[in-house]
C-alpha atoms as a PDB file:
ATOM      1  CA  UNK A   1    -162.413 -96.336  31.339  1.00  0.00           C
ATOM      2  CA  UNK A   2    -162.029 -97.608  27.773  1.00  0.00           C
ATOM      3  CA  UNK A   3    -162.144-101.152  29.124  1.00  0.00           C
ATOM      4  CA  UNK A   4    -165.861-100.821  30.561  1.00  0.00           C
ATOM      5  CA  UNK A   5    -167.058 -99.947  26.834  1.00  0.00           C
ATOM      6  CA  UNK A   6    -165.659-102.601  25.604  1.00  0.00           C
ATOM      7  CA  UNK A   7    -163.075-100.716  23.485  1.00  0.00           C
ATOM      8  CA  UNK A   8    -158.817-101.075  23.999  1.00  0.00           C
ATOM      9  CA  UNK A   9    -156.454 -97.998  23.708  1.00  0.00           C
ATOM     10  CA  UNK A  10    -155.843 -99.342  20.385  1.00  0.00           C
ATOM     11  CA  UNK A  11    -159.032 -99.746  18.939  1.00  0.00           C
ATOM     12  CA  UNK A  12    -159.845 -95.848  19.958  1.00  0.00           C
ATOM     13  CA  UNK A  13    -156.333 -95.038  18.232  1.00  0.00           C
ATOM     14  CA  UNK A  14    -157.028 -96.993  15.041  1.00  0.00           C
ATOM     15  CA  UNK A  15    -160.471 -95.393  14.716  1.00  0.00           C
ATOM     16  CA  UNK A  16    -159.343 -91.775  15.169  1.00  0.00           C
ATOM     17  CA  UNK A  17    -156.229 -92.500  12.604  1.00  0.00           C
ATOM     18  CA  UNK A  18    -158.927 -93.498  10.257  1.00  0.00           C
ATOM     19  CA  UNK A  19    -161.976 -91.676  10.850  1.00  0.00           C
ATOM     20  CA  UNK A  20    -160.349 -87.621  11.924  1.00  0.00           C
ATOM     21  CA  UNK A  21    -159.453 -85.705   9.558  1.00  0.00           C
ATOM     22  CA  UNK A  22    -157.376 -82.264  10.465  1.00  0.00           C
ATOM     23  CA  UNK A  23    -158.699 -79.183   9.219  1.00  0.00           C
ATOM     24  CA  UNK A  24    -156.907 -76.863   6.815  1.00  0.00           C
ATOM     25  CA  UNK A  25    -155.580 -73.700   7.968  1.00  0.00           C
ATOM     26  CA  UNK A  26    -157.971 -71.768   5.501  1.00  0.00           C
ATOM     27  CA  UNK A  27    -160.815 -74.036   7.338  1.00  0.00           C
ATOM     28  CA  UNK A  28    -159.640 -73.000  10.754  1.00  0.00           C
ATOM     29  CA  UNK A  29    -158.805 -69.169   9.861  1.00  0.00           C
ATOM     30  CA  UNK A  30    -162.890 -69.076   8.580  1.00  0.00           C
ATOM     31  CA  UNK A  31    -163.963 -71.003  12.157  1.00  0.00           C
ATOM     32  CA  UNK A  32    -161.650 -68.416  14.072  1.00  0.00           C
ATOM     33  CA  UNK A  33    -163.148 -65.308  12.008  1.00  0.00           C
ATOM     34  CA  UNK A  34    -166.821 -66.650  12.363  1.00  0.00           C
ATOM     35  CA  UNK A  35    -166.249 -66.391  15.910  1.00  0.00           C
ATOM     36  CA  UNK A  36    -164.820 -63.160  16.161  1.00  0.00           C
ATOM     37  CA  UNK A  37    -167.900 -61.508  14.024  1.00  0.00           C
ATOM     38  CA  UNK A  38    -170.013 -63.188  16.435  1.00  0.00           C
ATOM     39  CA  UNK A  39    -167.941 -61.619  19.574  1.00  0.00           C
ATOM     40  CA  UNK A  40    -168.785 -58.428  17.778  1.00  0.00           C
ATOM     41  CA  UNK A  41    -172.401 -58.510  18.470  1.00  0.00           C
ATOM     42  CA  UNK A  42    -171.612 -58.441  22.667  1.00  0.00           C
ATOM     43  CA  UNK A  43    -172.563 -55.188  23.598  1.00  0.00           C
ATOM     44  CA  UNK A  44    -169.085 -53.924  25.288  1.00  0.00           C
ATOM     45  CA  UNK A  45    -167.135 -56.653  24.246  1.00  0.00           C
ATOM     46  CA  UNK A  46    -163.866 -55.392  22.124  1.00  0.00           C
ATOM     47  CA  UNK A  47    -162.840 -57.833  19.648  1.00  0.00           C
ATOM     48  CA  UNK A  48    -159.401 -57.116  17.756  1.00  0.00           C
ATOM     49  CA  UNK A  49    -158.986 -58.006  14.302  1.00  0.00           C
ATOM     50  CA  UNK A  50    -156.126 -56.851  11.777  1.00  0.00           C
ATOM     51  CA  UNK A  51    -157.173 -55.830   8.363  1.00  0.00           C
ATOM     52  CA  UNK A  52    -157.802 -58.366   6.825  1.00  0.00           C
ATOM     53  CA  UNK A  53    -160.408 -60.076   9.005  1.00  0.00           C
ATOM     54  CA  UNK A  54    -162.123 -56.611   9.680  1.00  0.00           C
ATOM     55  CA  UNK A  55    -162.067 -56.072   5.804  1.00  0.00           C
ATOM     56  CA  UNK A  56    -163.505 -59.789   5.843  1.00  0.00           C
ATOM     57  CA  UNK A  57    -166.255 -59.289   8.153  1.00  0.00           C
ATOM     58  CA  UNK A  58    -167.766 -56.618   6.432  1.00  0.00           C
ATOM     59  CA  UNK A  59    -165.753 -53.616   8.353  1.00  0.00           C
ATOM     60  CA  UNK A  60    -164.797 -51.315   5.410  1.00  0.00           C
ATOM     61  CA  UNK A  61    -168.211 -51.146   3.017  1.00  0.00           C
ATOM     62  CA  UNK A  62    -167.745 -48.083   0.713  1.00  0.00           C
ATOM     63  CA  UNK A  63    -170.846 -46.386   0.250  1.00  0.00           C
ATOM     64  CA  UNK A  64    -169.726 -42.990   0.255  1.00  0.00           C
ATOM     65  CA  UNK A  65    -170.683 -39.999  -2.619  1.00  0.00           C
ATOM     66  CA  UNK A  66    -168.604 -40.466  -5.503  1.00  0.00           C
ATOM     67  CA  UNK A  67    -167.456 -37.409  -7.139  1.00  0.00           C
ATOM     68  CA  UNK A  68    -170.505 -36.959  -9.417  1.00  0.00           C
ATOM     69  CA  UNK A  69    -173.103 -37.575  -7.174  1.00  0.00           C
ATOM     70  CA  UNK A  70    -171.738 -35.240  -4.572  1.00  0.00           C
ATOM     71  CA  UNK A  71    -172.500 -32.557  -7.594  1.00  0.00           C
ATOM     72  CA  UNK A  72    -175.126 -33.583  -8.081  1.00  0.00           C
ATOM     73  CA  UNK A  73    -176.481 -33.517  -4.573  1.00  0.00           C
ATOM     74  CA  UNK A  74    -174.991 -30.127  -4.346  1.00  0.00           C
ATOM     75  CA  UNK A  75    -177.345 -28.815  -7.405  1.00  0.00           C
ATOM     76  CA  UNK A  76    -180.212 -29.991  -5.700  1.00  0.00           C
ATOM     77  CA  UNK A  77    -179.796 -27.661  -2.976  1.00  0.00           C
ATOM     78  CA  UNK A  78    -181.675 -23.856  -3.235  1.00  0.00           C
ATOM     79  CA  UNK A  79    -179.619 -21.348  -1.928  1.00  0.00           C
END
């Protein structure tokens, strides 16, 4: 098939020795996380992810009351 574009089995080899380049592992841990987040938005679909990649994708925002302004919510109120 090579042959009929005019290129040899060497040629292709040569150019992919010189022209690939393998990712890193933190490169293909971010690829395999981007697609996980995106499974997340298929309504149904469960997507597993350990604790790390869930606290990566956003999974564990704290925006709960802190002690104080649970008070001071609670002072608001009229009884």
């Amino acid at each position: 098939m090579m042959e009929e574009i005019g290129v040899t089995q060497e040629q292709a080899e040569k150019w992919i020795n010189e022209h690939y380049q393998r990712p890193d592992d933190e490169t293909v841990a971010r690829e395999i996380l981007d697609a996980k987040c995106a499974e997340m938005e298929v309504p149904g679909h469960l997507v597993e992810f350990d604790p790390d990649e869930a606290e990566a994708c956003g999974a564990f925002v704290e925006d709960a009351l802190d002690e104080e302004e649970a008070l001071e919510a609670a002072l608001d109120q009229e009884v």
